[in-house]
PDB file of N, CA and C in Angstrom:
ATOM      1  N   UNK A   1     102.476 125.488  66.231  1.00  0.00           N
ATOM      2  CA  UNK A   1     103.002 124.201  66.666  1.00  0.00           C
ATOM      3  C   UNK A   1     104.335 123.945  65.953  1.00  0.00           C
ATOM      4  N   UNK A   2     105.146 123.627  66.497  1.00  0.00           N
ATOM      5  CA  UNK A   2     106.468 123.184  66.117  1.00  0.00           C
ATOM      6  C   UNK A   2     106.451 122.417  65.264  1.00  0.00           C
ATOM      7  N   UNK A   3     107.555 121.971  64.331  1.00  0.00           N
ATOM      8  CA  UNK A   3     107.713 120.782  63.334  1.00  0.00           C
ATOM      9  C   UNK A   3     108.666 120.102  64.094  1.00  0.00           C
ATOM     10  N   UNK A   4     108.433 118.757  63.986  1.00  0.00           N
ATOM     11  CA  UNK A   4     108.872 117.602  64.529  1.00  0.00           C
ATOM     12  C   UNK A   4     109.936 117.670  64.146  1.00  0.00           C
ATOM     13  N   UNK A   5     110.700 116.615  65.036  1.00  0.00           N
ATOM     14  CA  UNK A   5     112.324 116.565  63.958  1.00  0.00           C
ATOM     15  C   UNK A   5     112.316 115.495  63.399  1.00  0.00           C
ATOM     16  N   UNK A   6     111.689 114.559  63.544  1.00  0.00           N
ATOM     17  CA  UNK A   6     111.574 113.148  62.008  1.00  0.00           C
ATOM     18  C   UNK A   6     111.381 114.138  61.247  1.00  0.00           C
ATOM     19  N   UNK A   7     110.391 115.332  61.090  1.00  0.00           N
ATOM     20  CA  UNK A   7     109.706 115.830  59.666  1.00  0.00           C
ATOM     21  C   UNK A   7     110.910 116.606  59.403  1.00  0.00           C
ATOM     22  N   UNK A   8     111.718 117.521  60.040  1.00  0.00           N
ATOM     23  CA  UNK A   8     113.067 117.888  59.718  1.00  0.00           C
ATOM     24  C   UNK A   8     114.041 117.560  58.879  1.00  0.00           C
ATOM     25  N   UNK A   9     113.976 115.834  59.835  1.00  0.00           N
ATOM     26  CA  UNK A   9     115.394 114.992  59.080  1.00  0.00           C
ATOM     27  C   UNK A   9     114.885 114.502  58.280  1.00  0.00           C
ATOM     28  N   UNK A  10     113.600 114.122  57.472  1.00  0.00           N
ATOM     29  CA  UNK A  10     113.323 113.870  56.653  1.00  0.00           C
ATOM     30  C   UNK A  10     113.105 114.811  55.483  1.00  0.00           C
ATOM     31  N   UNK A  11     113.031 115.970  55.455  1.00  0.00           N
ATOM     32  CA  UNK A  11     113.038 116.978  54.702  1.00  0.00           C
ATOM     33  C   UNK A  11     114.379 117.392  54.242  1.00  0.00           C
ATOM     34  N   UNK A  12     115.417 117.358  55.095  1.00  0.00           N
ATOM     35  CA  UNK A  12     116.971 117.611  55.300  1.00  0.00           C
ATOM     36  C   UNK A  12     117.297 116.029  53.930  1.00  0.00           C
ATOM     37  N   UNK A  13     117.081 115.272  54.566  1.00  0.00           N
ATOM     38  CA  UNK A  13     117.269 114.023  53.997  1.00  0.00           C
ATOM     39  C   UNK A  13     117.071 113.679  52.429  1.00  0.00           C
ATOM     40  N   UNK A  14     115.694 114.490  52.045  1.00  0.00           N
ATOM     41  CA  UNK A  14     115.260 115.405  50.771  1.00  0.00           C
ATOM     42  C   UNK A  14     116.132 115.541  50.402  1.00  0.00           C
ATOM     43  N   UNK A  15     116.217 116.939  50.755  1.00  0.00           N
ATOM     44  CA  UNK A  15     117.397 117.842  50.219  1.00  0.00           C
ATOM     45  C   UNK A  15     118.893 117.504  49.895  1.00  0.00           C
ATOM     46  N   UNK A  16     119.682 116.823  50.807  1.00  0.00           N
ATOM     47  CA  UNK A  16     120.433 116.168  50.572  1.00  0.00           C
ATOM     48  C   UNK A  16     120.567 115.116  49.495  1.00  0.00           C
ATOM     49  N   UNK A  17     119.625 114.138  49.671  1.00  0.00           N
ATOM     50  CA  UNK A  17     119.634 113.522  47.947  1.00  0.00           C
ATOM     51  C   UNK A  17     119.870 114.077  47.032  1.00  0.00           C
ATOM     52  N   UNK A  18     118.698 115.111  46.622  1.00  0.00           N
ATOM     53  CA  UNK A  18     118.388 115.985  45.550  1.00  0.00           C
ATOM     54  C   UNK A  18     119.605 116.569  44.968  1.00  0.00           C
ATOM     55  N   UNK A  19     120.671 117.130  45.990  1.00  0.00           N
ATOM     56  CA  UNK A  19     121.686 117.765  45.881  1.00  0.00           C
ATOM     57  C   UNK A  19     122.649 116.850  45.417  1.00  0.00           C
ATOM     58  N   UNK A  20     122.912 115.735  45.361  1.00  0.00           N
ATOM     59  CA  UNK A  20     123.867 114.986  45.842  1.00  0.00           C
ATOM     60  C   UNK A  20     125.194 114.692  44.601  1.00  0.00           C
ATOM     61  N   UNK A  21     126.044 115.200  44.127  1.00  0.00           N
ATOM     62  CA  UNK A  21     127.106 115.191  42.972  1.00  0.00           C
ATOM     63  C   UNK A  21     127.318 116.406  42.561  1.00  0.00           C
ATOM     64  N   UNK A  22     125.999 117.379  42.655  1.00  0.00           N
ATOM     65  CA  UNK A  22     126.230 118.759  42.417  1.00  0.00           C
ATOM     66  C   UNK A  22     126.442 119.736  43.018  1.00  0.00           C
ATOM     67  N   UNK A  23     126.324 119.515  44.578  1.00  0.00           N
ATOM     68  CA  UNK A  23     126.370 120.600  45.743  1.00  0.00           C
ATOM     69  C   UNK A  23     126.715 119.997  46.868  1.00  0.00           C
ATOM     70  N   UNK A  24     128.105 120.430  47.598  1.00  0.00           N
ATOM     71  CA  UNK A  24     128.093 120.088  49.068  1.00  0.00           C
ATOM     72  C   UNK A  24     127.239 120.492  50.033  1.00  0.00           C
ATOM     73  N   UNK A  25     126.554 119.842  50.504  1.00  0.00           N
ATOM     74  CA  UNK A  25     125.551 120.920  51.841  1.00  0.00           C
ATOM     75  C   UNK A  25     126.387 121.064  53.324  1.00  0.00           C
ATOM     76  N   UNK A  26     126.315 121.807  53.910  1.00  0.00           N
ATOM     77  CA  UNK A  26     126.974 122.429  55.004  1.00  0.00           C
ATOM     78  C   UNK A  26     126.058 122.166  56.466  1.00  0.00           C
ATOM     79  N   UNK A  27     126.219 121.710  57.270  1.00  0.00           N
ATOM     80  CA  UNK A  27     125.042 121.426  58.421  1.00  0.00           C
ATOM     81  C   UNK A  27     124.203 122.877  58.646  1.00  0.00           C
ATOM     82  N   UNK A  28     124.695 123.708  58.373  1.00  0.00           N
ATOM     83  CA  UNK A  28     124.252 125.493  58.336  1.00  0.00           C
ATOM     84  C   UNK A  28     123.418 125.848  57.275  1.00  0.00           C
ATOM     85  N   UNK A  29     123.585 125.003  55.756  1.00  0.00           N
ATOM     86  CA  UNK A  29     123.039 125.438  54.793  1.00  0.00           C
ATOM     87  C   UNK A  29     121.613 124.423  55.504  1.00  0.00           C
ATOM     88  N   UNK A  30     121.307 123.379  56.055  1.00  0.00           N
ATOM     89  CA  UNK A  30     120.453 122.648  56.255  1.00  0.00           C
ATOM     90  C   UNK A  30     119.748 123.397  57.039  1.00  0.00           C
ATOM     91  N   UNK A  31     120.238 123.835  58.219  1.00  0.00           N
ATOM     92  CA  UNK A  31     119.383 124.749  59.356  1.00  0.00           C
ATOM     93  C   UNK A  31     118.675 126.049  58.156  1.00  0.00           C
ATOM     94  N   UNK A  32     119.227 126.607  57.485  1.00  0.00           N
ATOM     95  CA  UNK A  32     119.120 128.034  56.832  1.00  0.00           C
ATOM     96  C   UNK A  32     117.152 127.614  56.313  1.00  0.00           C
ATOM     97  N   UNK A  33     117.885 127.073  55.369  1.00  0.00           N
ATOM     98  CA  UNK A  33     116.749 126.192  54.788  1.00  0.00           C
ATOM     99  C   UNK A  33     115.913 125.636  55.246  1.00  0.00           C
ATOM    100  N   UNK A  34     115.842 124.465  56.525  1.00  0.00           N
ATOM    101  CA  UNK A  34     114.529 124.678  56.887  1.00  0.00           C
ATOM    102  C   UNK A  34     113.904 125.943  58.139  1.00  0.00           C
ATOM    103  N   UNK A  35     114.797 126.949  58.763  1.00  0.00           N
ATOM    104  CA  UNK A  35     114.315 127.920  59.402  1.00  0.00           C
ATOM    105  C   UNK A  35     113.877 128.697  58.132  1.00  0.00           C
ATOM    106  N   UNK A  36     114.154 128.816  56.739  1.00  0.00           N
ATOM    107  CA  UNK A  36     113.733 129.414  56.044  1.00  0.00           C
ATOM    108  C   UNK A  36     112.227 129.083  55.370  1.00  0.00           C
ATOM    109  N   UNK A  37     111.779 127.502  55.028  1.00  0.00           N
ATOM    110  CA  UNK A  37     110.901 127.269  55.149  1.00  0.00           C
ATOM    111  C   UNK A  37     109.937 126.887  56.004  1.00  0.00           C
ATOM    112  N   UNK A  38     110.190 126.826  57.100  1.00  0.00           N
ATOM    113  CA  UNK A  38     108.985 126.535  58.269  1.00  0.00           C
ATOM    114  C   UNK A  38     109.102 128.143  59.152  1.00  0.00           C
ATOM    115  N   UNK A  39     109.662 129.320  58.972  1.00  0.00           N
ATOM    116  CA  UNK A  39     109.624 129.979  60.194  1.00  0.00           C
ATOM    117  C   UNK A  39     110.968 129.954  61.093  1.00  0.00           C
ATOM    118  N   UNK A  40     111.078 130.919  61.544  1.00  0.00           N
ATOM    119  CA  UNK A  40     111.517 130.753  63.572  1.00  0.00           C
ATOM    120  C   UNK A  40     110.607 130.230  64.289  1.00  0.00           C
ATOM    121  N   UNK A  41     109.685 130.802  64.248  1.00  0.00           N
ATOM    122  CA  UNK A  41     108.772 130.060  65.408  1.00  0.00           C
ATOM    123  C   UNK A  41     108.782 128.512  65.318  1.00  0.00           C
ATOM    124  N   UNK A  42     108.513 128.234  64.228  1.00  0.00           N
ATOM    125  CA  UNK A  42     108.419 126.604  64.393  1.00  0.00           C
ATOM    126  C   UNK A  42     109.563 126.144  64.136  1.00  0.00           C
ATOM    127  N   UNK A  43     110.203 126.149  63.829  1.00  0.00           N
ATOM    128  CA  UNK A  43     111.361 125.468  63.596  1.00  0.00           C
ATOM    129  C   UNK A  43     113.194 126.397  64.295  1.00  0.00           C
ATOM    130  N   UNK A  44     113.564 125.783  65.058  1.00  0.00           N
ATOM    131  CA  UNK A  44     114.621 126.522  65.512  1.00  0.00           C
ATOM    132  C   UNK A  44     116.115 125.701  65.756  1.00  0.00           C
ATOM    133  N   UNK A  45     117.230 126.125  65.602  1.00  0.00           N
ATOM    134  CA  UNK A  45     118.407 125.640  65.660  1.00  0.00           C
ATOM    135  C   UNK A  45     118.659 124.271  66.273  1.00  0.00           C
ATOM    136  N   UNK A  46     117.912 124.500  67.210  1.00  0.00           N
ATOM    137  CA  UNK A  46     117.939 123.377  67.956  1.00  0.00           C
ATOM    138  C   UNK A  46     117.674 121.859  67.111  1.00  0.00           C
ATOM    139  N   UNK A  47     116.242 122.431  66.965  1.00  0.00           N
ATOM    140  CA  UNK A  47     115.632 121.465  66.576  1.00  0.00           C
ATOM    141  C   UNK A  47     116.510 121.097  65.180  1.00  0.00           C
ATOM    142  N   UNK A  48     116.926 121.884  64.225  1.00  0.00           N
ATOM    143  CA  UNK A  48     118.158 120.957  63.132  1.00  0.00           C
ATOM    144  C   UNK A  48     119.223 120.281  63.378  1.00  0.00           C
ATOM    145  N   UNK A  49     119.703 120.706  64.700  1.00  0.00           N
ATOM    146  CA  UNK A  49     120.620 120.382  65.102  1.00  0.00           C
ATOM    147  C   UNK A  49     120.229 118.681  65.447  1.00  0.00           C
ATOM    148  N   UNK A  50     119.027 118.719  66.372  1.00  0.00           N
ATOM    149  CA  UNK A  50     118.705 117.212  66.692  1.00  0.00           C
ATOM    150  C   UNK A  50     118.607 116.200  65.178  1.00  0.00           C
ATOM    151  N   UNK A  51     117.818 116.843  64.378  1.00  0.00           N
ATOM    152  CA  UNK A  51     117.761 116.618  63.154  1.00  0.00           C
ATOM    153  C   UNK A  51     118.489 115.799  61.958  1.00  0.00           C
ATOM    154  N   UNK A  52     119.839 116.875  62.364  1.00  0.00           N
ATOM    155  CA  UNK A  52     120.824 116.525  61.518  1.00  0.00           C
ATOM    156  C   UNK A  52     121.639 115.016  62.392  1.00  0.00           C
ATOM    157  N   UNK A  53     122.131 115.187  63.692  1.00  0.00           N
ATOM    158  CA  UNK A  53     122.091 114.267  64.634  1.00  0.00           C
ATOM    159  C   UNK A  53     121.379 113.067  64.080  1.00  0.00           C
ATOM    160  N   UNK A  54     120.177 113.178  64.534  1.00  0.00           N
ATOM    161  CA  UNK A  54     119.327 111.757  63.879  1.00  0.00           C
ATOM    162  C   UNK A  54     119.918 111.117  62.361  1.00  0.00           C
ATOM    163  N   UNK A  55     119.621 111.931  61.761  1.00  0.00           N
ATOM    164  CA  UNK A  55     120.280 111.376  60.395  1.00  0.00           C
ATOM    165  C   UNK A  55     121.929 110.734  60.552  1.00  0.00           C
ATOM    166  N   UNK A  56     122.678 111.216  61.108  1.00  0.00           N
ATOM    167  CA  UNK A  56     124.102 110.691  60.711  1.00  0.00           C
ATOM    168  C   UNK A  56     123.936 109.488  62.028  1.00  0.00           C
ATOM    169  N   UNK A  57     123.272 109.722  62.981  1.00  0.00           N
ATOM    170  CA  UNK A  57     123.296 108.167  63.760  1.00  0.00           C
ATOM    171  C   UNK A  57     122.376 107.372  63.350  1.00  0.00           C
ATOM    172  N   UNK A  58     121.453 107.339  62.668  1.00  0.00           N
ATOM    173  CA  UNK A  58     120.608 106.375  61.622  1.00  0.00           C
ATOM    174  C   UNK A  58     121.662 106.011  60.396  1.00  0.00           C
ATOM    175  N   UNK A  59     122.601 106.186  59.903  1.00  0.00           N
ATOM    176  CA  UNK A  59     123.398 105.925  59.025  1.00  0.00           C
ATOM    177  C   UNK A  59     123.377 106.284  57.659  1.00  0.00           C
ATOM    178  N   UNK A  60     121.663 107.322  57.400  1.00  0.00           N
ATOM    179  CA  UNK A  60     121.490 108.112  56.483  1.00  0.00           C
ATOM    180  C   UNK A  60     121.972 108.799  55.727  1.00  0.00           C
ATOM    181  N   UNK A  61     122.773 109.396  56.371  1.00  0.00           N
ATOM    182  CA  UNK A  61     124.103 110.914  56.001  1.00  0.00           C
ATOM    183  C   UNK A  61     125.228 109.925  56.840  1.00  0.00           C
ATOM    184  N   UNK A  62     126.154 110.779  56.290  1.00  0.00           N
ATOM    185  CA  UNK A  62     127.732 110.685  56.684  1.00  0.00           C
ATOM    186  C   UNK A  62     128.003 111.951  56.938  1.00  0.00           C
ATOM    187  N   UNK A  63     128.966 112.724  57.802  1.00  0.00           N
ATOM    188  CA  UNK A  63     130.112 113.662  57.407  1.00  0.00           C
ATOM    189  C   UNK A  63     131.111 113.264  56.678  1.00  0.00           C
ATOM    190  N   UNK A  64     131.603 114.507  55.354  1.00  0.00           N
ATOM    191  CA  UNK A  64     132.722 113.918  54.852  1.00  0.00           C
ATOM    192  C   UNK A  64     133.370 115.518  54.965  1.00  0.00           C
ATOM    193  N   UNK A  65     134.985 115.504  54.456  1.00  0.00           N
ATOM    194  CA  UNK A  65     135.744 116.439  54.705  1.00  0.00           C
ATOM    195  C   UNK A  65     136.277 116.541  53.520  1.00  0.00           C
ATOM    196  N   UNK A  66     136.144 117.427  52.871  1.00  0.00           N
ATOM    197  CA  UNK A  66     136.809 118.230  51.708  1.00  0.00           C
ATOM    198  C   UNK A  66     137.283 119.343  52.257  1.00  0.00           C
ATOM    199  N   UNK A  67     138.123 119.818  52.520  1.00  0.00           N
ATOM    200  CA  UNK A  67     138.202 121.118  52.910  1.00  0.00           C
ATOM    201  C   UNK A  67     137.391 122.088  53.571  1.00  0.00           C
ATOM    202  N   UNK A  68     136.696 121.194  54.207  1.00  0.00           N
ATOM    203  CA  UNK A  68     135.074 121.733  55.079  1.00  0.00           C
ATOM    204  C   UNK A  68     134.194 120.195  55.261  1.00  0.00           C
ATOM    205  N   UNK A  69     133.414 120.419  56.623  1.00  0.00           N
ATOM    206  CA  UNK A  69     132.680 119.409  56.541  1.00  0.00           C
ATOM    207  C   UNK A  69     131.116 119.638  56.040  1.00  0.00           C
ATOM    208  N   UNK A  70     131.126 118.801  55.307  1.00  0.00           N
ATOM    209  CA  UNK A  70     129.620 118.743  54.866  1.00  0.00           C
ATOM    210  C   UNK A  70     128.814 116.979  55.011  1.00  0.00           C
ATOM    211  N   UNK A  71     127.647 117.306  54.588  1.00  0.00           N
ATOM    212  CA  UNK A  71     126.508 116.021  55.076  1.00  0.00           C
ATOM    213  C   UNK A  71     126.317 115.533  53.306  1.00  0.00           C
ATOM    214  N   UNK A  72     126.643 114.579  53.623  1.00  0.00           N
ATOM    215  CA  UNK A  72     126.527 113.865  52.173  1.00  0.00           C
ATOM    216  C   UNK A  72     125.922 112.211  52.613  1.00  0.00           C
ATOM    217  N   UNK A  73     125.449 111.555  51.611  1.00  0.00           N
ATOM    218  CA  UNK A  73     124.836 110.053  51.363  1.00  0.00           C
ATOM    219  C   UNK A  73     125.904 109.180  51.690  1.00  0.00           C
ATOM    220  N   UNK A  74     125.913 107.794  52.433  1.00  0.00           N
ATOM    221  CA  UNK A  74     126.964 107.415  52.642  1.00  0.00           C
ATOM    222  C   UNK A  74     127.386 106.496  51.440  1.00  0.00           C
ATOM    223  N   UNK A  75     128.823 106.544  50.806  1.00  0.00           N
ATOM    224  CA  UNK A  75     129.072 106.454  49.438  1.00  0.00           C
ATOM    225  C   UNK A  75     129.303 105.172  49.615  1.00  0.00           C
ATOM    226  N   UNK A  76     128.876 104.319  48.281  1.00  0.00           N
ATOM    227  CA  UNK A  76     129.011 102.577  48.426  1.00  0.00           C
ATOM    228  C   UNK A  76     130.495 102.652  47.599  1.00  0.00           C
ATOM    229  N   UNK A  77     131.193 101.334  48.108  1.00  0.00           N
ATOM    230  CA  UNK A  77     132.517 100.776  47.699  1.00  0.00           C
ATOM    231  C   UNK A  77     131.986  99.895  46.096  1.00  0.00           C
ATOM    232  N   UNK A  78     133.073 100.105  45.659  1.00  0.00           N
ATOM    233  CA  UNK A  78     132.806  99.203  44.385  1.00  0.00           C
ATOM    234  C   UNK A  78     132.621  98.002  44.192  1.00  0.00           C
ATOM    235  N   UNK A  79     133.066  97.329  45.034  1.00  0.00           N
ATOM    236  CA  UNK A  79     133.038  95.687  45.480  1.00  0.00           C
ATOM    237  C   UNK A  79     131.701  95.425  46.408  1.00  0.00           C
ATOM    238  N   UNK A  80     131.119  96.208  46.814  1.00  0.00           N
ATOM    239  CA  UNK A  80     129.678  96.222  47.793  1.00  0.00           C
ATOM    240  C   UNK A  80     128.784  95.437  47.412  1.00  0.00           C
ATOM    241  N   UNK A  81     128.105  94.230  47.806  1.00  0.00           N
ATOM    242  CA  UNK A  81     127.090  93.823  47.502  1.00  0.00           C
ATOM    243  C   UNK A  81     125.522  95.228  47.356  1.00  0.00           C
ATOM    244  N   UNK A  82     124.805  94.713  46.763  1.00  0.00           N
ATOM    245  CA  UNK A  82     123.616  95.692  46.666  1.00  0.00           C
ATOM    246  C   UNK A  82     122.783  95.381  47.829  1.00  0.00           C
TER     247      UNK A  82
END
């Protein structure tokens, strides 16, 4: 049986935290990783792709551009209420 893609973007979403000041993640390093932990069979391009999707239109992730795009937390302004 396939893995859902909430369980995806929420795993992605993981990871991304976890990472977050010490490692850019790459939308590719996200797919790698979970085709690496769930399988091909269950888990396939596609499905990260929707994944990653969900997350940046939920407002979860951002793209940002350093010299490459990567999926990062969306960063608060200094003046931001909490």
């Amino acid at each position: 049986m396939a893995v859902a893609i909430e369980t995806l973007a929420e795993e992605m979403f993981t990871m991304v935290s976890e990472t977050m000041g010490k490692k850019n993640l790459k939308a590719t390093d996200l797919t790698k990783a979970m085709i690496a932990k769930h399988g091909e069979s269950e888990c396939s391009k596609d499905d990260c792709k929707q994944a990653i999707r969900q997350l940046i239109d939920s407002g979860r992730c951002v793209y940002s551009y350093f010299g490459g795009s990567f999926i990062t937390l969306p960063h608060k302004e200094g003046a931001a209420p909490e």
